[in-house]
N, C-alpha and C. Protein backbone atom coordinates (compact mmCIF):
# COMPACT_ATOMS: atom_id res chain seq x y z
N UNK A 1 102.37 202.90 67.77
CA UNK A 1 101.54 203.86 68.48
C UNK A 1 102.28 204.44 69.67
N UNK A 2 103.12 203.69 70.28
CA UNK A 2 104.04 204.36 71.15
C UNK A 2 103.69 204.29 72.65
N UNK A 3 102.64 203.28 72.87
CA UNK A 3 102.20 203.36 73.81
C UNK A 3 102.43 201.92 74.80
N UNK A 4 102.34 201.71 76.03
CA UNK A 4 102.44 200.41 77.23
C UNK A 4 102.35 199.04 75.72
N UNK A 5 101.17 199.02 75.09
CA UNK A 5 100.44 198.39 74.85
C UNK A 5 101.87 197.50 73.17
N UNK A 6 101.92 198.67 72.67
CA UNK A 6 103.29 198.17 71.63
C UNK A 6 104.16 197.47 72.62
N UNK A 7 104.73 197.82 73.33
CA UNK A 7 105.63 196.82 73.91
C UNK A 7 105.09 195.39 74.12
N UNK A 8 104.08 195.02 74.56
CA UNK A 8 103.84 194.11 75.01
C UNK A 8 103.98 193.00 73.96
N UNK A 9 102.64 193.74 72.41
CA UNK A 9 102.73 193.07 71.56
C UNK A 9 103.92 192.92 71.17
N UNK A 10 104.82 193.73 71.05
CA UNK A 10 106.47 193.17 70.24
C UNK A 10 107.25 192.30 71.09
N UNK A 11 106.85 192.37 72.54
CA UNK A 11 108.00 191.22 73.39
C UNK A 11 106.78 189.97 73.10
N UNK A 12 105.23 189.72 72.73
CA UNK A 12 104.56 188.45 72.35
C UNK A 12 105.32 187.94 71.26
N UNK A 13 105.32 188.85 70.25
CA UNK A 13 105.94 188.52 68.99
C UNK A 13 107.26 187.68 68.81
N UNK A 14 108.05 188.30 69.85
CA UNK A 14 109.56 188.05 69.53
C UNK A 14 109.28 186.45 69.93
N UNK A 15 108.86 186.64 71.02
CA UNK A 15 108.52 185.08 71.92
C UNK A 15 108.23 184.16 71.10
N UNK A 16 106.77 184.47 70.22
CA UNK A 16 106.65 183.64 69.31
C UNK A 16 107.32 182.63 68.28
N UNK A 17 108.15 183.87 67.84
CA UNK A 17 109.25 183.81 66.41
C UNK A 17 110.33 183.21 67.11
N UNK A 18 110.66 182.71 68.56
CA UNK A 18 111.41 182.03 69.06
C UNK A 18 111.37 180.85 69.56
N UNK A 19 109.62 180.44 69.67
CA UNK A 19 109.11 179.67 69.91
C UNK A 19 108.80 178.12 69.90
N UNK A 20 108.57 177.07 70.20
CA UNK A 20 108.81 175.77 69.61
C UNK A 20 108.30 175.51 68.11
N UNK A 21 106.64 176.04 68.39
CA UNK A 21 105.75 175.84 66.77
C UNK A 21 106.43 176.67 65.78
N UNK A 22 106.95 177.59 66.49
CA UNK A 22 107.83 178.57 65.13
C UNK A 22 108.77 177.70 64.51
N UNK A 23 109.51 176.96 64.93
CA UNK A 23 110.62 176.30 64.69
C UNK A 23 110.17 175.04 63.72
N UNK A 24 108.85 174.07 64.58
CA UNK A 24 108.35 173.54 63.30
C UNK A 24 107.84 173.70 62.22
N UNK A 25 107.15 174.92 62.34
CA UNK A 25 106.84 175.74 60.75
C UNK A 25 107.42 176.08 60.30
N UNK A 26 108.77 176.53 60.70
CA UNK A 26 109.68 176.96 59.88
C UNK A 26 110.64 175.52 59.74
N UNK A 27 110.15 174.98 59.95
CA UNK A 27 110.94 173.20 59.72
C UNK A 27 110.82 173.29 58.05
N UNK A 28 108.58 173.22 58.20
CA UNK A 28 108.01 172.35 57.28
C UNK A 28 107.73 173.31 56.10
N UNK A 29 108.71 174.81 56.31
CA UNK A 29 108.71 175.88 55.33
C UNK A 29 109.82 174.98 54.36
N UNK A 30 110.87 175.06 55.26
CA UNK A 30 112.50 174.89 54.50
C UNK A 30 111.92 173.26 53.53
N UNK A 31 111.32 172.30 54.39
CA UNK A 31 111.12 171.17 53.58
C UNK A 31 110.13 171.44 52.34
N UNK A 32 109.21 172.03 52.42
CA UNK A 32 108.69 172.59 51.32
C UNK A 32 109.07 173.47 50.25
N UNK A 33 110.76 173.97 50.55
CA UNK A 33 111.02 174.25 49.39
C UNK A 33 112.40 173.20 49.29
N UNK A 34 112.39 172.03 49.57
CA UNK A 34 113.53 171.51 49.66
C UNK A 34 115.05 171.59 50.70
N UNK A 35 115.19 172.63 51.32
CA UNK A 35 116.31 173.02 52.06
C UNK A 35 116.13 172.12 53.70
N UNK A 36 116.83 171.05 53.03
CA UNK A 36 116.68 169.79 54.06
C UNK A 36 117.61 170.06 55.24
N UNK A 37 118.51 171.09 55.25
CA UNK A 37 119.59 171.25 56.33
C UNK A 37 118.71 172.31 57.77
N UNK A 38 118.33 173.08 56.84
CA UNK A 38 117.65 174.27 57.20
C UNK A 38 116.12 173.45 58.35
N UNK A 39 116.06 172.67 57.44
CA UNK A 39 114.67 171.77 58.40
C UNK A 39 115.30 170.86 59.24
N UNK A 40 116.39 170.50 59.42
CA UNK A 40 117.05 169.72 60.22
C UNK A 40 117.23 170.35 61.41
N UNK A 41 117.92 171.55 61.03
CA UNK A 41 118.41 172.37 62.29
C UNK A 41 117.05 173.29 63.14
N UNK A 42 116.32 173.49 62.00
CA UNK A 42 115.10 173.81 63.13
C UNK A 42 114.10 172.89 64.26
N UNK A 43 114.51 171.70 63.53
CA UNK A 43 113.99 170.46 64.12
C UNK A 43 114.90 170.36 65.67
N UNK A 44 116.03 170.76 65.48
CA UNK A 44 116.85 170.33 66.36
C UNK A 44 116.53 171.60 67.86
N UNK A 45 115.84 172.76 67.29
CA UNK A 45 115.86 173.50 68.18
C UNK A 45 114.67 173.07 69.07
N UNK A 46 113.78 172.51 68.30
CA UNK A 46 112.34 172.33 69.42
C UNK A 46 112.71 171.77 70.84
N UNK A 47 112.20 172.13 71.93
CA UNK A 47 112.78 171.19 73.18
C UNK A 47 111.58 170.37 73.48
N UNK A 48 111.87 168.76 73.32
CA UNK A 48 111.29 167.77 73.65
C UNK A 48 110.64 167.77 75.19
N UNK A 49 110.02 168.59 75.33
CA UNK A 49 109.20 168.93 76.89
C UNK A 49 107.86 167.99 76.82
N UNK A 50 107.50 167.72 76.04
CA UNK A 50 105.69 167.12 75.90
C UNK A 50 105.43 166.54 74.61
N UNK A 51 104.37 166.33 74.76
CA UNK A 51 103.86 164.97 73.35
C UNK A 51 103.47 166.04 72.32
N UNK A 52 103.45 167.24 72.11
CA UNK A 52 103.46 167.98 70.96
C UNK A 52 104.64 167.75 70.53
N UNK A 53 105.27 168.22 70.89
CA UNK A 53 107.23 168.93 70.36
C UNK A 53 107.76 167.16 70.02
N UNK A 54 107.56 165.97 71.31
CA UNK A 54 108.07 164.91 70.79
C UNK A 54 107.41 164.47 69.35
N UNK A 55 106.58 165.07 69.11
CA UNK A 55 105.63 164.14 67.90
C UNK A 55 106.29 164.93 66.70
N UNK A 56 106.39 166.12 66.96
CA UNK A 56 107.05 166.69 65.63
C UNK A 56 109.02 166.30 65.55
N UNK A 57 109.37 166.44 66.24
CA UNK A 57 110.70 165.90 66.19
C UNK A 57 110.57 164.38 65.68
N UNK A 58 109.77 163.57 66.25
CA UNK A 58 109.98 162.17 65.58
C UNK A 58 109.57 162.14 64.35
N UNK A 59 108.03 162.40 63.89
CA UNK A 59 107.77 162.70 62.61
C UNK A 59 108.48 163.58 61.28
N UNK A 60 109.02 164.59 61.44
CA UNK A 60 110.21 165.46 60.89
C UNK A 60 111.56 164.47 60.69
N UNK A 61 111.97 164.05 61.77
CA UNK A 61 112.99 163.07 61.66
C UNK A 61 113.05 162.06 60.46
N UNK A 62 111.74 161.66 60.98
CA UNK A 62 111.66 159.65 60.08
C UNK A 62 111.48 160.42 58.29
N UNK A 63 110.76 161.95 58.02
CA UNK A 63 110.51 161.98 57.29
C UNK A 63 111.99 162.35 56.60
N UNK A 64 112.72 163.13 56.98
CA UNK A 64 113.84 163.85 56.66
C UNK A 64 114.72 162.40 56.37
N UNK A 65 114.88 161.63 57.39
CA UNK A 65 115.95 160.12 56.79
C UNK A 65 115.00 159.31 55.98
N UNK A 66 113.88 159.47 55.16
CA UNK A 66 113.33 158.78 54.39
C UNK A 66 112.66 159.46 53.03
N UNK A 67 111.60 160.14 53.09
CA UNK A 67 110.51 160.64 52.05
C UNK A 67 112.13 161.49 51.23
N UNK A 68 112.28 162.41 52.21
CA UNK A 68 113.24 163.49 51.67
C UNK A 68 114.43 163.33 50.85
N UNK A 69 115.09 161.81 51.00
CA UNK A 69 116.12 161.58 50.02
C UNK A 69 115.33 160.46 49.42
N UNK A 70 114.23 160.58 48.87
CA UNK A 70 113.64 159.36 47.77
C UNK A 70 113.54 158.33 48.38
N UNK A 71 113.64 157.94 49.87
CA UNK A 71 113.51 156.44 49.99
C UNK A 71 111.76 156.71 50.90
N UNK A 72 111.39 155.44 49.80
CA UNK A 72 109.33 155.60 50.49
C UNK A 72 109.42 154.35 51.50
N UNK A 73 110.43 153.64 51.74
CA UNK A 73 110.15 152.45 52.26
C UNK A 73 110.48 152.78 53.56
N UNK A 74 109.61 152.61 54.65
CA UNK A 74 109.94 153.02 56.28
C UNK A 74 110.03 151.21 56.55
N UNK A 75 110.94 151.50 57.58
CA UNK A 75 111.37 150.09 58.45
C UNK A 75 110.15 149.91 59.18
N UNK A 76 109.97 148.77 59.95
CA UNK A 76 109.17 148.04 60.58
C UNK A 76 108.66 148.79 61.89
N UNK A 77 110.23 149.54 62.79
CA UNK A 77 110.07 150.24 63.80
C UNK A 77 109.41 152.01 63.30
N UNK A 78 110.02 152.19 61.98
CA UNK A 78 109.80 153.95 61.43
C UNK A 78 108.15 153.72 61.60
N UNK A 79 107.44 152.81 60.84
CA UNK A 79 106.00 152.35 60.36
C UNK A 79 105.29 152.21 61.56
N UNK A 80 105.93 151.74 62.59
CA UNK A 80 104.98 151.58 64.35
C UNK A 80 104.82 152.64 65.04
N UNK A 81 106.29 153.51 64.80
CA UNK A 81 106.28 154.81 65.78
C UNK A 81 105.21 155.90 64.61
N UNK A 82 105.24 156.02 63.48
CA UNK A 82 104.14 156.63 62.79
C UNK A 82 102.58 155.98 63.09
N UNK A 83 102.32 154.70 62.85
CA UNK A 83 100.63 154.37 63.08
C UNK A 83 100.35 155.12 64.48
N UNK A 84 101.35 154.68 65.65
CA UNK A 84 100.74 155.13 67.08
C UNK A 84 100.71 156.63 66.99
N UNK A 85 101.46 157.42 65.99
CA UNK A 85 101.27 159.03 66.10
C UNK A 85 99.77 159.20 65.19
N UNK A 86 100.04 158.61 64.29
CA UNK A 86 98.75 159.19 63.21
C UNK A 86 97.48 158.71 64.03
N UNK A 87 97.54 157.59 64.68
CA UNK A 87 96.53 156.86 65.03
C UNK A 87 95.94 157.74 66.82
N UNK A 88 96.57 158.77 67.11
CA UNK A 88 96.55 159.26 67.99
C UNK A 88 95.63 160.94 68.23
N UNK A 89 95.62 161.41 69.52
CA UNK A 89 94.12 162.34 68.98
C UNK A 89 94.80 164.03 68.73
N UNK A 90 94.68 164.23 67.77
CA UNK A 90 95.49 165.31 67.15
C UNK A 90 95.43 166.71 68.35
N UNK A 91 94.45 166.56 69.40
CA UNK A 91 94.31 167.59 70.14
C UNK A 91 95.40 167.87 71.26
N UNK A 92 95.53 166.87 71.33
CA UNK A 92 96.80 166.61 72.36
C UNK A 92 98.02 166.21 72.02
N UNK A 93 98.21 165.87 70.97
CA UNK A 93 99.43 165.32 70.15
C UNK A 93 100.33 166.46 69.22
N UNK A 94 99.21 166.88 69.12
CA UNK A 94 99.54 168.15 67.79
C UNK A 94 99.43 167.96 66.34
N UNK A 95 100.33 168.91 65.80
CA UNK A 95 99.94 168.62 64.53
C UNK A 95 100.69 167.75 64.01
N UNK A 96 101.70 167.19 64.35
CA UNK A 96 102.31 166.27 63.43
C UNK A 96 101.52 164.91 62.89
N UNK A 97 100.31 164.86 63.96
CA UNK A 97 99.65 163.51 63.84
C UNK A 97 99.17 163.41 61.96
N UNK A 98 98.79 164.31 61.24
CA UNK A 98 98.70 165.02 60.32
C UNK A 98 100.01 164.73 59.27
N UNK A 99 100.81 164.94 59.54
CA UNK A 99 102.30 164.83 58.28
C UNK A 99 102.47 163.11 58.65
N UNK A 100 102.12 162.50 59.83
CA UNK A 100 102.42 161.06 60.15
C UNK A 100 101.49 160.25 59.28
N UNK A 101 99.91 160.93 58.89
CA UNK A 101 98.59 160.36 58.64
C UNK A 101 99.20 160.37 56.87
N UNK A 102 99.70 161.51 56.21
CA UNK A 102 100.15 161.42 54.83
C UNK A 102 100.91 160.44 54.77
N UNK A 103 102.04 160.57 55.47
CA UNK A 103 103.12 159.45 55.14
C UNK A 103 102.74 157.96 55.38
N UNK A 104 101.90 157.95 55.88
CA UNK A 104 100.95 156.62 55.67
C UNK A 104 99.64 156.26 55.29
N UNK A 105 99.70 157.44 54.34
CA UNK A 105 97.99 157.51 53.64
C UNK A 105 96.96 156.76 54.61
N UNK A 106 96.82 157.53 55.50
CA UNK A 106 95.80 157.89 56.12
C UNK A 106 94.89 158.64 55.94
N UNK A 107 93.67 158.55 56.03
CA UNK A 107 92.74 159.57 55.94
C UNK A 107 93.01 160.80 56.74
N UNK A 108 93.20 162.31 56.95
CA UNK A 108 93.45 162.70 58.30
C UNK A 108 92.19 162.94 59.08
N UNK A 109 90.82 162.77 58.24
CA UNK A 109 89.56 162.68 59.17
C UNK A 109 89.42 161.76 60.21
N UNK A 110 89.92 160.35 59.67
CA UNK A 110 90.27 159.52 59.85
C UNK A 110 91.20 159.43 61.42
N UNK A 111 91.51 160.73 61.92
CA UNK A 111 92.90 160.18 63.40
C UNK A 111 92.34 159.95 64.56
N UNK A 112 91.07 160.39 64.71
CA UNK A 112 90.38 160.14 66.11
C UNK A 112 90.13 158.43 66.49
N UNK A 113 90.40 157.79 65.02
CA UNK A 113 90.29 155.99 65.35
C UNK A 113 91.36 155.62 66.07
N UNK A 114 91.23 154.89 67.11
CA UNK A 114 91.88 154.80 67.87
C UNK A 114 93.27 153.50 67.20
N UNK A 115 94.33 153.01 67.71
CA UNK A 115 95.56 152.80 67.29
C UNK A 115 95.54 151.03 67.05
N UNK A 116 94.17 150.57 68.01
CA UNK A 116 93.67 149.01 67.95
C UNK A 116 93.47 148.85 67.07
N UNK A 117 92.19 150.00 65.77
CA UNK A 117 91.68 149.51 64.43
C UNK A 117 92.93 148.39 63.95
N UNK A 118 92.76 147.42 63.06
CA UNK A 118 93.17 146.96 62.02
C UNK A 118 94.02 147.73 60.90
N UNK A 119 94.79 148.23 60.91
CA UNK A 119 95.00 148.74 59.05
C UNK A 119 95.28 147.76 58.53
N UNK A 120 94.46 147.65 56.93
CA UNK A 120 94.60 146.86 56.00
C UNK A 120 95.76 147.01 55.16
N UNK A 121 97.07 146.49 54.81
CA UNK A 121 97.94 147.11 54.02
C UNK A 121 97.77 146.70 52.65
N UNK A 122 98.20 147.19 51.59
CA UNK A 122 97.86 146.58 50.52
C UNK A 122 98.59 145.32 49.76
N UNK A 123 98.28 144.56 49.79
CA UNK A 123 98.95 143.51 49.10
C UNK A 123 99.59 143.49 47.74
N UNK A 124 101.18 143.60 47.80
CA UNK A 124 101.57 144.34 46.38
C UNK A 124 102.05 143.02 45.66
N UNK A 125 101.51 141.60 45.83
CA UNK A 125 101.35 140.94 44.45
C UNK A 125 99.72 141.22 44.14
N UNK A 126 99.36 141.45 44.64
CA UNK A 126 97.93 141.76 44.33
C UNK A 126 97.77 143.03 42.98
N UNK A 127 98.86 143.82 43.25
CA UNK A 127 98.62 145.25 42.08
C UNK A 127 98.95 144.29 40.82
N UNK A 128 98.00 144.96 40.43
CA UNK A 128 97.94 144.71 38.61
C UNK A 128 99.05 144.99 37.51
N UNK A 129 99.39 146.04 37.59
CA UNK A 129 100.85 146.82 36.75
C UNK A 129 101.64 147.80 37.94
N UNK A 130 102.47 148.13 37.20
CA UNK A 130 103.27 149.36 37.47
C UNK A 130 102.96 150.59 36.79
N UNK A 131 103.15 151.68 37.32
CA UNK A 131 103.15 152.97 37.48
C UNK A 131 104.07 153.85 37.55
N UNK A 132 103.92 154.54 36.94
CA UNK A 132 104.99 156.10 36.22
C UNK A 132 104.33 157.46 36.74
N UNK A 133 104.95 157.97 37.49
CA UNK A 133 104.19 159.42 37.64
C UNK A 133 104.99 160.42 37.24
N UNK A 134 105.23 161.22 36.42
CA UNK A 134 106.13 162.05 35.75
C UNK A 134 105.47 163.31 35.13
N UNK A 135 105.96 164.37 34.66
CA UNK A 135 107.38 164.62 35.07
C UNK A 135 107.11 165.25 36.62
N UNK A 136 108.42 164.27 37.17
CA UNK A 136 108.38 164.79 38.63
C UNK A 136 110.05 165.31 38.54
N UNK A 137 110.36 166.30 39.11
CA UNK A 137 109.29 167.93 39.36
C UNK A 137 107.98 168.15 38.34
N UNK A 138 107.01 168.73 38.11
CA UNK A 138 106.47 169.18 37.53
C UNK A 138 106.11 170.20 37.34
N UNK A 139 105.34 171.01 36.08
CA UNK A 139 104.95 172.72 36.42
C UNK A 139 103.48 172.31 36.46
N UNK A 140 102.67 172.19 35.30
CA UNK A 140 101.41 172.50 35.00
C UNK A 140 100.74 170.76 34.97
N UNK A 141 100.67 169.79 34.69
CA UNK A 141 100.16 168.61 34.39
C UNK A 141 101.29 167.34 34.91
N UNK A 142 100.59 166.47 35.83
CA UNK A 142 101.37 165.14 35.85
C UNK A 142 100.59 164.37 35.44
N UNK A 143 101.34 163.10 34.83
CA UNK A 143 101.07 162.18 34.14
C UNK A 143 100.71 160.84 34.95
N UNK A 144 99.77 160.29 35.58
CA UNK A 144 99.75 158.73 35.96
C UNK A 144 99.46 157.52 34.88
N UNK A 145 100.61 156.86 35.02
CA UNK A 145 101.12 156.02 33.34
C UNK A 145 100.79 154.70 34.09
N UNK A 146 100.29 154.09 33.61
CA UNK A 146 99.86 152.38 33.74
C UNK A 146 100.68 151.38 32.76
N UNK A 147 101.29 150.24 33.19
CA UNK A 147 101.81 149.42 31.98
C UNK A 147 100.53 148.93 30.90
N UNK A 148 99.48 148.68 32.02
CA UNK A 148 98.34 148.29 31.44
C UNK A 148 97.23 148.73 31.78
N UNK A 149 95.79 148.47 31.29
CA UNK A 149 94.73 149.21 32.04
C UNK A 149 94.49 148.67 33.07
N UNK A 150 94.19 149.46 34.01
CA UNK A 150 93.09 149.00 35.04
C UNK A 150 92.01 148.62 35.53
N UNK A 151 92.11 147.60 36.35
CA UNK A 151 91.26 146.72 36.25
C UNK A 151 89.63 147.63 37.08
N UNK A 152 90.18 147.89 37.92
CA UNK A 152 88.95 149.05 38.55
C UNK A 152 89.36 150.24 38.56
N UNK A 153 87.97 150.72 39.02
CA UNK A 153 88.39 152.47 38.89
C UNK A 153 89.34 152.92 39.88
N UNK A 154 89.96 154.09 39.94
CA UNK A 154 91.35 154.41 40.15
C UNK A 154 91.44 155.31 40.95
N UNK A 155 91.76 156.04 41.55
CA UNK A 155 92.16 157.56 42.27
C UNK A 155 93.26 158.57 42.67
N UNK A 156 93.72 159.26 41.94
CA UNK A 156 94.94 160.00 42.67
C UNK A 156 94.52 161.14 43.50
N UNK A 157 95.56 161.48 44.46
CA UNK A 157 94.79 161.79 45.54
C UNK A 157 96.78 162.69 45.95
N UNK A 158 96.78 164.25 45.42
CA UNK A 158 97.95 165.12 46.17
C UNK A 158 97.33 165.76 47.59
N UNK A 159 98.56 165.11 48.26
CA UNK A 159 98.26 166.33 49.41
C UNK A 159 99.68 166.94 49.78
N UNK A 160 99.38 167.86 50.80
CA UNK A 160 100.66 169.15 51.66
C UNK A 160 101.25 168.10 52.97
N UNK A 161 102.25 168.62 52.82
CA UNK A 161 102.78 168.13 54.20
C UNK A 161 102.22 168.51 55.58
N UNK A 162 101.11 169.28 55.33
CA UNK A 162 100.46 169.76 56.72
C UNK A 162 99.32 168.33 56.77
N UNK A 163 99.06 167.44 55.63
CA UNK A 163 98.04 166.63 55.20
C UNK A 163 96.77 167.23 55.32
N UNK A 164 96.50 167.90 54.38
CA UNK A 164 95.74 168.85 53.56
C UNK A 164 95.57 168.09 51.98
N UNK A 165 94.46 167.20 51.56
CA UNK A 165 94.44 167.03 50.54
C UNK A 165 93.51 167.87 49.51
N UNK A 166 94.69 168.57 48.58
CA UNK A 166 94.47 169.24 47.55
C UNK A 166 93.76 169.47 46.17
N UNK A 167 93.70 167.97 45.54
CA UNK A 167 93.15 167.56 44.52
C UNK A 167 93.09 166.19 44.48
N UNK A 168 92.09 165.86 44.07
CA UNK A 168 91.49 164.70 43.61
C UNK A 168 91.15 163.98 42.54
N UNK A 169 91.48 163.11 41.78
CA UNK A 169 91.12 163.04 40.28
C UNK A 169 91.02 161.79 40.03
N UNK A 170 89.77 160.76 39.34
CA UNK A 170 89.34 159.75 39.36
C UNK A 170 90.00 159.21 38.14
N UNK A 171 90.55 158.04 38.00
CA UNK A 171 90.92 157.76 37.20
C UNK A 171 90.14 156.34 36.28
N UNK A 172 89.57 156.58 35.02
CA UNK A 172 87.89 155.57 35.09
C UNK A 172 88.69 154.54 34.77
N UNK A 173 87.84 153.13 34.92
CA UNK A 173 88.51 151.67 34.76
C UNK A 173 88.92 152.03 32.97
N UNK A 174 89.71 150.65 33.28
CA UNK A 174 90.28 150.52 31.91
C UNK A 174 91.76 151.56 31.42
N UNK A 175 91.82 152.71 32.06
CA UNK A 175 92.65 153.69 31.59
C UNK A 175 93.75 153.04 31.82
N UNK A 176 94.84 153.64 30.91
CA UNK A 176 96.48 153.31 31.27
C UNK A 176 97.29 154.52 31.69
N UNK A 177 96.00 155.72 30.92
CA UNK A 177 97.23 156.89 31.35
C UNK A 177 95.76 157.83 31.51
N UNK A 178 96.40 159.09 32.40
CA UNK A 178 95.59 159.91 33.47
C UNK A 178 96.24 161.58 33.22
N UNK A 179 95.73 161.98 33.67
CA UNK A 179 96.59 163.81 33.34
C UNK A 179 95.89 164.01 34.67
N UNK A 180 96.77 165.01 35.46
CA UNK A 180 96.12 166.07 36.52
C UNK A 180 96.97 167.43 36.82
N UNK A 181 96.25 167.87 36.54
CA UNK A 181 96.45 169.60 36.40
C UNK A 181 96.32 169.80 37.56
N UNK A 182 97.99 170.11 37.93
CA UNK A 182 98.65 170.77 38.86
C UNK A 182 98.61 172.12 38.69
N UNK A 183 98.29 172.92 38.05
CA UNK A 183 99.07 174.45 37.82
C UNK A 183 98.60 175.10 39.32
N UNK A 184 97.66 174.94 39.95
CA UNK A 184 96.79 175.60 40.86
C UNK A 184 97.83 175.36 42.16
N UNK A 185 98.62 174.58 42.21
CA UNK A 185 99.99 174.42 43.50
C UNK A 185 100.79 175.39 43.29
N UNK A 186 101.31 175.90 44.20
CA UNK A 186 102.64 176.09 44.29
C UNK A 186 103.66 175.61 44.59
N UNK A 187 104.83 176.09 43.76
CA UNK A 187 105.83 175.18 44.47
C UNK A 187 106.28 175.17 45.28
N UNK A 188 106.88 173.18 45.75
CA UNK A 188 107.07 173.23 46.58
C UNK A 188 107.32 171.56 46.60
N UNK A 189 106.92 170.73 48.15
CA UNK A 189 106.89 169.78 48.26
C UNK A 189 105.48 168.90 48.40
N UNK A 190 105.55 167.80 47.39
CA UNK A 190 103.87 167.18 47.62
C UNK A 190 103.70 165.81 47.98
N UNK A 191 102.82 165.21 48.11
CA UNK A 191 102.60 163.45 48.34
C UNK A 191 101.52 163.43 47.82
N UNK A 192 101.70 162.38 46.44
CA UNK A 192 100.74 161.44 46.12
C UNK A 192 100.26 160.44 46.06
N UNK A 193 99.45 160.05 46.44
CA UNK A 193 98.53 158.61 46.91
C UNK A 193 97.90 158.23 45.62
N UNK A 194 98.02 157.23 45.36
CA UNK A 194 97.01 156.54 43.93
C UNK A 194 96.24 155.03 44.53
N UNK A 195 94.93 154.97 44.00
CA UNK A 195 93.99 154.27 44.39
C UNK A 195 93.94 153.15 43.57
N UNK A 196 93.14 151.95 43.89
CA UNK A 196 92.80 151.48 42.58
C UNK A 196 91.61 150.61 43.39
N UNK A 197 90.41 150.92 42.92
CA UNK A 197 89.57 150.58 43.92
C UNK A 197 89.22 150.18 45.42
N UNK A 198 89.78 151.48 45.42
CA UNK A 198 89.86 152.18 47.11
C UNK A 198 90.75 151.77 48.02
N UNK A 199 91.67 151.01 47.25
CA UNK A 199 92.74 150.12 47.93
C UNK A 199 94.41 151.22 47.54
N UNK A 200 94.86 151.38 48.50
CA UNK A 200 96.45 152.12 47.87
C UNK A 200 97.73 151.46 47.19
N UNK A 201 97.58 151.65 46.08
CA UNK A 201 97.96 151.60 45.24
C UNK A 201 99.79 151.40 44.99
N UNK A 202 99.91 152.83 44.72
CA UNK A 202 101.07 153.59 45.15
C UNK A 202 101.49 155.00 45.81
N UNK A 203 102.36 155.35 46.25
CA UNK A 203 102.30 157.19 47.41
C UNK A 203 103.57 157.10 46.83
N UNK A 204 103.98 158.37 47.13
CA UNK A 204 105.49 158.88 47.04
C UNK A 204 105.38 160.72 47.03
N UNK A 205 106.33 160.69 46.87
CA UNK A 205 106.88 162.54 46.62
C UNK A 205 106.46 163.10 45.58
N UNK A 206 105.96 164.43 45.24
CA UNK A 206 105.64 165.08 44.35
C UNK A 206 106.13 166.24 44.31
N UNK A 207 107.17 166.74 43.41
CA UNK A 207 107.82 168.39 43.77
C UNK A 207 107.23 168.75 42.50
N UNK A 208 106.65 170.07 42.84
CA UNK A 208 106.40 171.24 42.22
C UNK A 208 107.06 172.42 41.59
N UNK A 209 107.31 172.68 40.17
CA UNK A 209 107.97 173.64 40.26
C UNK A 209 106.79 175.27 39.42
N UNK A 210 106.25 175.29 39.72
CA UNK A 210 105.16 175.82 39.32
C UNK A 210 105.30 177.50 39.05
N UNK A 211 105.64 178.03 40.50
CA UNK A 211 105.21 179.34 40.68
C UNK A 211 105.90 180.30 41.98
């Protein structure tokens, strides 16, 4: 329009697009399509000034040296510095409390409980069989494969790295094998949580190659 008023908005803009949250969205862009360097280096630009920016640098971090090259197993210290983020009040923390709450299947309704609760972890001589989730990548349908049936009813449960859960799909007792129709994602990067009477099961990575 040419007027006082364009300037202003285009020097907001630029600001923005230079901004700290710019840098983490454009973190959790590059990780969502895989380009782990690209999310590294945007990570690196945020400046650690306050408990927003620190929460996404630590969370981005632990996820990038773990989820991102296939390893689901966080150390003792990765697992403490995540409960006290997830377990923390997303208003003041930001959003990472959210990507901290996935990576530890958390509910994210769930973050206003304060960091004292108890979490129950699941006891893995306690699981019944093993589990296959394939084909990972996927386009249209993944498969949850049981050695054997299950003993109670079941749940898989995809969500976004923003922890946004996407779909839901019950899996009834007895089953060994499950279908869930993915086509409705895009691709990208996912986490799935599997239940087995309301207890977690198994989580890990889910890539999409869809669309």
């Amino acid at each position: 329009m040419g007027d006082t008023s364009d300037y202003v908005y285009q020097a907001f803009y630029n600001t923005m697009l230079s901004s700290d949250a710019a840098h983490y969205f454009n973190a959790l862009a590059a990780i969502d399509t895989n380009d782990l360097v690209t999310a590294q280096n945007e990570l690196n630009l945020i400046t650690d000034t306050n408990d927003v920016n620190h929460n996404r640098i630590i969370v981005g971090s632990i996820y990038l040296n773990t989820w991102a090259s296939g390893n689901y197993e966080l150390t003792k210290d990765q697992s403490g510095t995540l409960y006290d983020i997830a377990y923390s009040d997303p208003y003041t923390n930001g959003d990472a409390v959210y990507m901290a709450c996935v990576m530890l299947n958390i509910n994210p309704d769930d973050v206003k409980v304060k960091s004292a609760i108890f979490i129950q972890k699941p006891n893995k001589e306690n699981k019944p069989n093993a589990v296959r989730v394939y084909p990972n990548p996927a386009k249209e349908t993944v498969i949850i494969a049981f050695d054997q049936p299950i003993a109670s009813e079941g749940m898989v449960e995809i969500w976004n790295i923003m922890g946004n859960k996407l779909i839901s799909t019950i899996i009834p007792k007895d089953y060994t094998e499950q279908k869930v129709n993915v086509n409705s994602l895009k691709s990208g990067i996912y986490f799935y949580v599997i239940k087995i009477n309301n207890d977690r099961f198994s989580s890990g990575k889910l890539i999409i190659l869809n669309k």
